[in-house]
PDB file of N, CA and C in Angstrom:
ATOM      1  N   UNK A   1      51.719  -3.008 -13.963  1.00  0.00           N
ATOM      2  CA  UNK A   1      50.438  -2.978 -13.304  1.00  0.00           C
ATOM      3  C   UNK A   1      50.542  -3.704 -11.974  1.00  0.00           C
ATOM      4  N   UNK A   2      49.542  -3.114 -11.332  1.00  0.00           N
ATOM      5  CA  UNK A   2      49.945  -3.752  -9.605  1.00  0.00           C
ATOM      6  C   UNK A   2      48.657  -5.315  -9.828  1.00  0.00           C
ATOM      7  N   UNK A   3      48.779  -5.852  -8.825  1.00  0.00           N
ATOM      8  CA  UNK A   3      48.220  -7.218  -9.024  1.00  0.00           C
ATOM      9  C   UNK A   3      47.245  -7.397  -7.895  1.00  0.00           C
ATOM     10  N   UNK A   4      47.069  -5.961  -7.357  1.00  0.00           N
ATOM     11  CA  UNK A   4      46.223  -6.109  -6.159  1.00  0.00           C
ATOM     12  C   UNK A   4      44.960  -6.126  -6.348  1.00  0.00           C
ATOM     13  N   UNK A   5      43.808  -6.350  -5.728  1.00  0.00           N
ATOM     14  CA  UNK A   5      42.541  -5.764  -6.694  1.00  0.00           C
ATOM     15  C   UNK A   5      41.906  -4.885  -5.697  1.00  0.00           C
ATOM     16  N   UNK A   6      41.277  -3.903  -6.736  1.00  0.00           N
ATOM     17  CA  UNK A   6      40.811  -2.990  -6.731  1.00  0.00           C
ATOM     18  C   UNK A   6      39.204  -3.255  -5.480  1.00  0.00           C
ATOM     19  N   UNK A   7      39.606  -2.049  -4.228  1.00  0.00           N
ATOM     20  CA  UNK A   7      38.044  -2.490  -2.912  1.00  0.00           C
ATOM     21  C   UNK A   7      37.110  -1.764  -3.711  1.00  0.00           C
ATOM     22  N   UNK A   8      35.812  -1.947  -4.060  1.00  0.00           N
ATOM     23  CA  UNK A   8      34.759  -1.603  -4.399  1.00  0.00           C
ATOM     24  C   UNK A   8      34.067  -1.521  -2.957  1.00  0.00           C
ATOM     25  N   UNK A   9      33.500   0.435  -3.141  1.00  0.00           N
ATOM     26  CA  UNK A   9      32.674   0.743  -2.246  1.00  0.00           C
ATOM     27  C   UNK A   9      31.310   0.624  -2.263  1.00  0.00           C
ATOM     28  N   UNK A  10      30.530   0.539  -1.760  1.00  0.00           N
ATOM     29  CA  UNK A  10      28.933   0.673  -1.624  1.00  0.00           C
ATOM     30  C   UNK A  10      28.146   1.860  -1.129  1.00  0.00           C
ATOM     31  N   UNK A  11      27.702   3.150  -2.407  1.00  0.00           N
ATOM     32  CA  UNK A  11      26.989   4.464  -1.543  1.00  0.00           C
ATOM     33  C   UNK A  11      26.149   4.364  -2.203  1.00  0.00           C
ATOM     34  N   UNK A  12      24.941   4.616  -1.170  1.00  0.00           N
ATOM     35  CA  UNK A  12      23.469   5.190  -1.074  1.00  0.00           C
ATOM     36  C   UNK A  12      23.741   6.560  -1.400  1.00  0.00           C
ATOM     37  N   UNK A  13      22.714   6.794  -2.861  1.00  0.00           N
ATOM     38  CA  UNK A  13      22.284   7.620  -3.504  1.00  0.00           C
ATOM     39  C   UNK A  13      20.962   8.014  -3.892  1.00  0.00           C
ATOM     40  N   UNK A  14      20.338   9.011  -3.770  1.00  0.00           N
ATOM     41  CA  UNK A  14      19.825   9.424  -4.051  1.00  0.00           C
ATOM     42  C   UNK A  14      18.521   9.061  -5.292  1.00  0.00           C
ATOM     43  N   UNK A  15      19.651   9.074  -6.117  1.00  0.00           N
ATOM     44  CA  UNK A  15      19.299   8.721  -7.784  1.00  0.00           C
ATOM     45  C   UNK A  15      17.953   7.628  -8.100  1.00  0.00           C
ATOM     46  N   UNK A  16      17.983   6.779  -7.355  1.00  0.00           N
ATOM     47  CA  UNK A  16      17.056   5.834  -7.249  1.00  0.00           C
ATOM     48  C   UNK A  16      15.636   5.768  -6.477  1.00  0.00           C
ATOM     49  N   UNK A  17      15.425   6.917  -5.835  1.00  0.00           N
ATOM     50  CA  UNK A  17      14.169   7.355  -5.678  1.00  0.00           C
ATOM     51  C   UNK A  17      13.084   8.368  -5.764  1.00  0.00           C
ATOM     52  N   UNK A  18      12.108   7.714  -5.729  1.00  0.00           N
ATOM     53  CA  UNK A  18      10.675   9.036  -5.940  1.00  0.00           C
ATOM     54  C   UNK A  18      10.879  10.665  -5.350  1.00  0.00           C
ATOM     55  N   UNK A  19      11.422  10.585  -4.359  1.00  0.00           N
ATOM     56  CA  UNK A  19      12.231  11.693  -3.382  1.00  0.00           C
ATOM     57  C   UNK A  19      13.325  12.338  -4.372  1.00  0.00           C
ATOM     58  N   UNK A  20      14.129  11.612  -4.931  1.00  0.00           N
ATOM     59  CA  UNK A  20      15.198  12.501  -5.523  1.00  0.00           C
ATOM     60  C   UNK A  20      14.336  12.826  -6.804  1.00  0.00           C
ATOM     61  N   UNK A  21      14.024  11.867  -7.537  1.00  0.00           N
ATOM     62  CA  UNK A  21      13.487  12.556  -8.935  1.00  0.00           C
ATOM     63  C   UNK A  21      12.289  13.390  -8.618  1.00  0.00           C
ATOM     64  N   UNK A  22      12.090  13.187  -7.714  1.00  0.00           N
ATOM     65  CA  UNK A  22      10.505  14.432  -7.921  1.00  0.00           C
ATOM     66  C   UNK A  22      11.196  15.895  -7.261  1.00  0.00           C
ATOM     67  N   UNK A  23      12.144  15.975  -6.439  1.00  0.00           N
ATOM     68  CA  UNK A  23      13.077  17.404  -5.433  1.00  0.00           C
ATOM     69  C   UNK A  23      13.656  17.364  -7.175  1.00  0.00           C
ATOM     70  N   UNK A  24      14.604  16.851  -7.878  1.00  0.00           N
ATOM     71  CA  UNK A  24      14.814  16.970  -9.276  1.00  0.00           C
ATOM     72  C   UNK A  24      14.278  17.755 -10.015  1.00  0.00           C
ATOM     73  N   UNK A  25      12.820  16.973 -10.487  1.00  0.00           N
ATOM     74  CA  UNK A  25      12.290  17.413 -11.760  1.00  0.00           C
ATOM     75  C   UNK A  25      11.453  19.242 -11.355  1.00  0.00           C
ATOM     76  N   UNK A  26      10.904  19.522 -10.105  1.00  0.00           N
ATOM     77  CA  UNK A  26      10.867  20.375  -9.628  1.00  0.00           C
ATOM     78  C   UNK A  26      11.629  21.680 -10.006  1.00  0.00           C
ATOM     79  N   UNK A  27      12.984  21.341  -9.201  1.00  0.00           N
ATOM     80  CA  UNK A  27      14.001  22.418  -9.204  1.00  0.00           C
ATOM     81  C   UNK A  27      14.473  22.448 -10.609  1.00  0.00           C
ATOM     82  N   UNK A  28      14.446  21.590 -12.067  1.00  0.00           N
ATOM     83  CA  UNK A  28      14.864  22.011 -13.201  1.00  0.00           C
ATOM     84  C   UNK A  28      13.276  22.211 -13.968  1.00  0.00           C
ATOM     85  N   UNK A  29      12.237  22.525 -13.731  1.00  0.00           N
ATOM     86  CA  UNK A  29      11.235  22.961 -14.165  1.00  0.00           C
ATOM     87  C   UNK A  29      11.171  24.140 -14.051  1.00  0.00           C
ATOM     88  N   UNK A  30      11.568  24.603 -12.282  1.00  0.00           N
ATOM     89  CA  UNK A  30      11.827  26.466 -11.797  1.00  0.00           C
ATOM     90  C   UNK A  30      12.861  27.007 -12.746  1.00  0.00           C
ATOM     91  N   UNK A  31      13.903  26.209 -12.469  1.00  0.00           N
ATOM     92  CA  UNK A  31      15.115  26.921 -13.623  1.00  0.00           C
ATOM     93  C   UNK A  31      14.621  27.195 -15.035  1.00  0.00           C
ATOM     94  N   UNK A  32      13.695  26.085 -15.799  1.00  0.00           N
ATOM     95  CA  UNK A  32      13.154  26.386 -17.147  1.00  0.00           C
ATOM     96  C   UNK A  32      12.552  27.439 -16.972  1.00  0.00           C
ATOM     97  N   UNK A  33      11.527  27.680 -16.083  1.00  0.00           N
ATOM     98  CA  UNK A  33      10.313  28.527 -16.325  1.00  0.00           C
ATOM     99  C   UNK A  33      10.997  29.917 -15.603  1.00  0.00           C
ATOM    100  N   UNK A  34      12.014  29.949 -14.753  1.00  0.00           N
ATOM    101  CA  UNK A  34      12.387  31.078 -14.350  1.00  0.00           C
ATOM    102  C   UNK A  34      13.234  32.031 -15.909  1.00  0.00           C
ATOM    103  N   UNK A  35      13.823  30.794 -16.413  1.00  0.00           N
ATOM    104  CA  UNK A  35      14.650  31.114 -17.928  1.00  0.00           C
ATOM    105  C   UNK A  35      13.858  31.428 -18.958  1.00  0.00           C
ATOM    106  N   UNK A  36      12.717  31.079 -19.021  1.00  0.00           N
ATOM    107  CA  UNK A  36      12.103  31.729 -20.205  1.00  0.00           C
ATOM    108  C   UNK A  36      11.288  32.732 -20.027  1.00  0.00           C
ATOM    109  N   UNK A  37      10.739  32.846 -18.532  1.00  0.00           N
ATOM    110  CA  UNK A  37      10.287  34.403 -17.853  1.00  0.00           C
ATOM    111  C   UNK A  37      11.162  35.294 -18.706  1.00  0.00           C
ATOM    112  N   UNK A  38      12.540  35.105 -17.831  1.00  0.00           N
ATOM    113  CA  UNK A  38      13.449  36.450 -17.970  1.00  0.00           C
ATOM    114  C   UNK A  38      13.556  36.710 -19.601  1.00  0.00           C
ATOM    115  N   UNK A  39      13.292  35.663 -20.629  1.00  0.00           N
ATOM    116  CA  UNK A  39      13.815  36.403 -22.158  1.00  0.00           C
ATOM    117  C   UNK A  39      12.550  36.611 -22.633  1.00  0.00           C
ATOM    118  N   UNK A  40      10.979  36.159 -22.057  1.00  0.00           N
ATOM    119  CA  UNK A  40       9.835  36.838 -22.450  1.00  0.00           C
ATOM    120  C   UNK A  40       9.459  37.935 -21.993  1.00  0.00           C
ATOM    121  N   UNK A  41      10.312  37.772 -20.832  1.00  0.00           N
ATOM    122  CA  UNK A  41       9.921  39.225 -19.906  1.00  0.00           C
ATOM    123  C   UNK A  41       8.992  39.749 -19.155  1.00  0.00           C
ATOM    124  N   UNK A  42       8.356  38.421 -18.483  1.00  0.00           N
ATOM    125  CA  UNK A  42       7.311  38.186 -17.395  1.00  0.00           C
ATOM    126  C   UNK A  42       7.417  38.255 -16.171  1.00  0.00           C
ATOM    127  N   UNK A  43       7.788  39.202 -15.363  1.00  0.00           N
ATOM    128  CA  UNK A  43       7.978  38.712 -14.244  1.00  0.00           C
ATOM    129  C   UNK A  43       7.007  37.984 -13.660  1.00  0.00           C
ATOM    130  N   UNK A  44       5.933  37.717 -13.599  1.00  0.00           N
ATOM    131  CA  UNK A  44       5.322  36.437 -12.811  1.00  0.00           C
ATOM    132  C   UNK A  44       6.148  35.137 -12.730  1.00  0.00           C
ATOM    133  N   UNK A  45       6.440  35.112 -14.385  1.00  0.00           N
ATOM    134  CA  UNK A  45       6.572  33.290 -14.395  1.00  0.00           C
ATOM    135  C   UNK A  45       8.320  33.428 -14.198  1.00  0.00           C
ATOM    136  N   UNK A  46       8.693  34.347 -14.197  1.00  0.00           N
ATOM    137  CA  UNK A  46      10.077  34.572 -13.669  1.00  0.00           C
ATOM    138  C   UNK A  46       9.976  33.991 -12.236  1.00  0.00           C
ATOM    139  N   UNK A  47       9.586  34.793 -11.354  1.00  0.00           N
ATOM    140  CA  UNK A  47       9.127  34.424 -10.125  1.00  0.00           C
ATOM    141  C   UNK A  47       8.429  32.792  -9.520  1.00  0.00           C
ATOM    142  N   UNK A  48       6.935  32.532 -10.437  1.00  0.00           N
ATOM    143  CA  UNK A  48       7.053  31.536 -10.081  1.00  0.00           C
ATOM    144  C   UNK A  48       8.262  30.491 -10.463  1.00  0.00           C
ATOM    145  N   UNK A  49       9.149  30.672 -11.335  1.00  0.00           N
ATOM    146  CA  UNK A  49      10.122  29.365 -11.434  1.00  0.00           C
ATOM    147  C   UNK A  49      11.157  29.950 -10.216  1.00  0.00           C
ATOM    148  N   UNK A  50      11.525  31.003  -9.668  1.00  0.00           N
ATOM    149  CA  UNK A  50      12.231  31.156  -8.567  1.00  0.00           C
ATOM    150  C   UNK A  50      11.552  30.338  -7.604  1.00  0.00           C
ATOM    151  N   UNK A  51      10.774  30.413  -7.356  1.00  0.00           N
ATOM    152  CA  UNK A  51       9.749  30.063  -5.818  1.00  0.00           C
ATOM    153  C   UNK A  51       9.966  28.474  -6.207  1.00  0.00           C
ATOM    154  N   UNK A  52       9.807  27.821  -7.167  1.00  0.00           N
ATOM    155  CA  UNK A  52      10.052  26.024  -7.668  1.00  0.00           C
ATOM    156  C   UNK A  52      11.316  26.004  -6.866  1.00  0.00           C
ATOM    157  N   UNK A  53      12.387  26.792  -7.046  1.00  0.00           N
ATOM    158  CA  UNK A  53      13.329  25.846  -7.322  1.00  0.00           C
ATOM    159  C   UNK A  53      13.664  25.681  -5.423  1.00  0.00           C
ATOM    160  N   UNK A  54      13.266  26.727  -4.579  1.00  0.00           N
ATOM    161  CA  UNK A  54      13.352  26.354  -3.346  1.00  0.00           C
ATOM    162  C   UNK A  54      12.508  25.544  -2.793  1.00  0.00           C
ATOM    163  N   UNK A  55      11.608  25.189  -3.225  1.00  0.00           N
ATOM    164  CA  UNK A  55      10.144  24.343  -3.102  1.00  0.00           C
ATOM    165  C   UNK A  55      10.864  22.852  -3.863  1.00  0.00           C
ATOM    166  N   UNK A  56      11.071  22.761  -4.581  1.00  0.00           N
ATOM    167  CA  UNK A  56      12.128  21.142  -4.823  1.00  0.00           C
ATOM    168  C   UNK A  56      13.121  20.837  -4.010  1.00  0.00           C
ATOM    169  N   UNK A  57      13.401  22.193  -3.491  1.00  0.00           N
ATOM    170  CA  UNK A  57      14.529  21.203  -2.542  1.00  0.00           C
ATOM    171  C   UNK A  57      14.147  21.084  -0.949  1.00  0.00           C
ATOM    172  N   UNK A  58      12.800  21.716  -0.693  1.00  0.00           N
ATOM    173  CA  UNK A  58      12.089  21.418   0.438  1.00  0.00           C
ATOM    174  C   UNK A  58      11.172  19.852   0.324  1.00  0.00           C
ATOM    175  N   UNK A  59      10.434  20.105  -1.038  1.00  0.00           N
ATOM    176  CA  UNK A  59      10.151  18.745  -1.288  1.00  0.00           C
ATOM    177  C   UNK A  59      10.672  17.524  -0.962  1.00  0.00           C
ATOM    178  N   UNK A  60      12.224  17.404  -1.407  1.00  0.00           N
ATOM    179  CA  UNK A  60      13.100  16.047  -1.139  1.00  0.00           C
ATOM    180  C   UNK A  60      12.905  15.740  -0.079  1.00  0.00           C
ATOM    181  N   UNK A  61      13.401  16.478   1.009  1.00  0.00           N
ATOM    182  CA  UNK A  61      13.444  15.914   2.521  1.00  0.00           C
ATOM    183  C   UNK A  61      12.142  15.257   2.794  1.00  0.00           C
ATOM    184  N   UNK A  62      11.321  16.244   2.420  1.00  0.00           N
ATOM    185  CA  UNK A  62       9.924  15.988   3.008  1.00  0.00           C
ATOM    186  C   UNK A  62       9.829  14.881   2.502  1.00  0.00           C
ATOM    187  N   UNK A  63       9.770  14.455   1.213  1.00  0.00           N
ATOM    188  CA  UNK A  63       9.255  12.961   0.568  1.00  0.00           C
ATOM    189  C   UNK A  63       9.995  11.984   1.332  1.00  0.00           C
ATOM    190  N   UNK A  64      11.355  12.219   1.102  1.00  0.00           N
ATOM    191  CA  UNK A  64      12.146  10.969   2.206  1.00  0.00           C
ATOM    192  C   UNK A  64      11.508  11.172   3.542  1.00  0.00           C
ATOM    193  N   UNK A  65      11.088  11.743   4.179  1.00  0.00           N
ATOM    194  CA  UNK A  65      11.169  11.572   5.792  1.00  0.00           C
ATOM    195  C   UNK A  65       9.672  10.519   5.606  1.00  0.00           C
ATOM    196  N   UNK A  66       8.700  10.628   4.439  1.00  0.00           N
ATOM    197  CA  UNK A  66       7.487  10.054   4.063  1.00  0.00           C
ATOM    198  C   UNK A  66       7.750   8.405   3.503  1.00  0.00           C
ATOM    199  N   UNK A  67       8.879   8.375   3.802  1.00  0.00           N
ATOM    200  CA  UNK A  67       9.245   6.962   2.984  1.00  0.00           C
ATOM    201  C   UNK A  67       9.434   6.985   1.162  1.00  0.00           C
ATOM    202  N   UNK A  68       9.201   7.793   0.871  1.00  0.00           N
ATOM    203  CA  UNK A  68       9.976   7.664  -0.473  1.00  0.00           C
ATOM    204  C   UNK A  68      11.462   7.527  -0.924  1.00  0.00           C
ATOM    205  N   UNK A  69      12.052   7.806   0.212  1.00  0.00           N
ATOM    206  CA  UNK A  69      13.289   8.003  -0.341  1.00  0.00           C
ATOM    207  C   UNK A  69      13.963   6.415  -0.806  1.00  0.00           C
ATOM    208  N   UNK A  70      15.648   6.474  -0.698  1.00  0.00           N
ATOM    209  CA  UNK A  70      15.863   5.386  -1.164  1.00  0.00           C
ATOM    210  C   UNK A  70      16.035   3.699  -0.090  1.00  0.00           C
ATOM    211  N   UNK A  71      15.614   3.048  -0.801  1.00  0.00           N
ATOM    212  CA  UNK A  71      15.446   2.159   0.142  1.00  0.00           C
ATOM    213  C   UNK A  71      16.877   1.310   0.783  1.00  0.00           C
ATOM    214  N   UNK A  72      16.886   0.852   1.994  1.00  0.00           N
ATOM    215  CA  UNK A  72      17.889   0.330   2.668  1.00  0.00           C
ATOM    216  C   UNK A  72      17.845  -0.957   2.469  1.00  0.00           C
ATOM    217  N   UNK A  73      19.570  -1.380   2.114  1.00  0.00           N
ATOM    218  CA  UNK A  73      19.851  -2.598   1.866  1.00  0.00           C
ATOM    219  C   UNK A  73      19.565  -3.281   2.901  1.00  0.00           C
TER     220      UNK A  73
END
């Protein structure tokens, strides 16, 4: 074993704010509701979970540029 020690980095993620979990819970709500459209065989709610999942990931930005995102050390 080497005897050097190991540099620990420091990245800003996402994970820790209102911005990521809400662009998140969004885009896997479209995926649910787009997935159970297609085996009930609705196209509406097919559709609306398509239209979520680009709408969560418009959301994120938007919330961060609003100050939600994650906060700076």
């Amino acid at each position: 074993m080497s005897n050097q020690q190991a540099v620990v980095e420091h990245h800003e993620d996402e994970g820790h704010s209102v911005a990521g979990w809400v662009g998140v819970i969004v885009i896997l709500i479209g995926f649910t509701l787009g997935a159970i459209g297609l085996f009930i065989d609705n196209a509406v709610l097919t559709w609306v979970g398509v239209g979520m999942v680009p709408a969560g990931a418009i959301i994120w930005p938007v919330l961060k540029a609003f100050g939600l995102g994650p906060k700076e050390h």
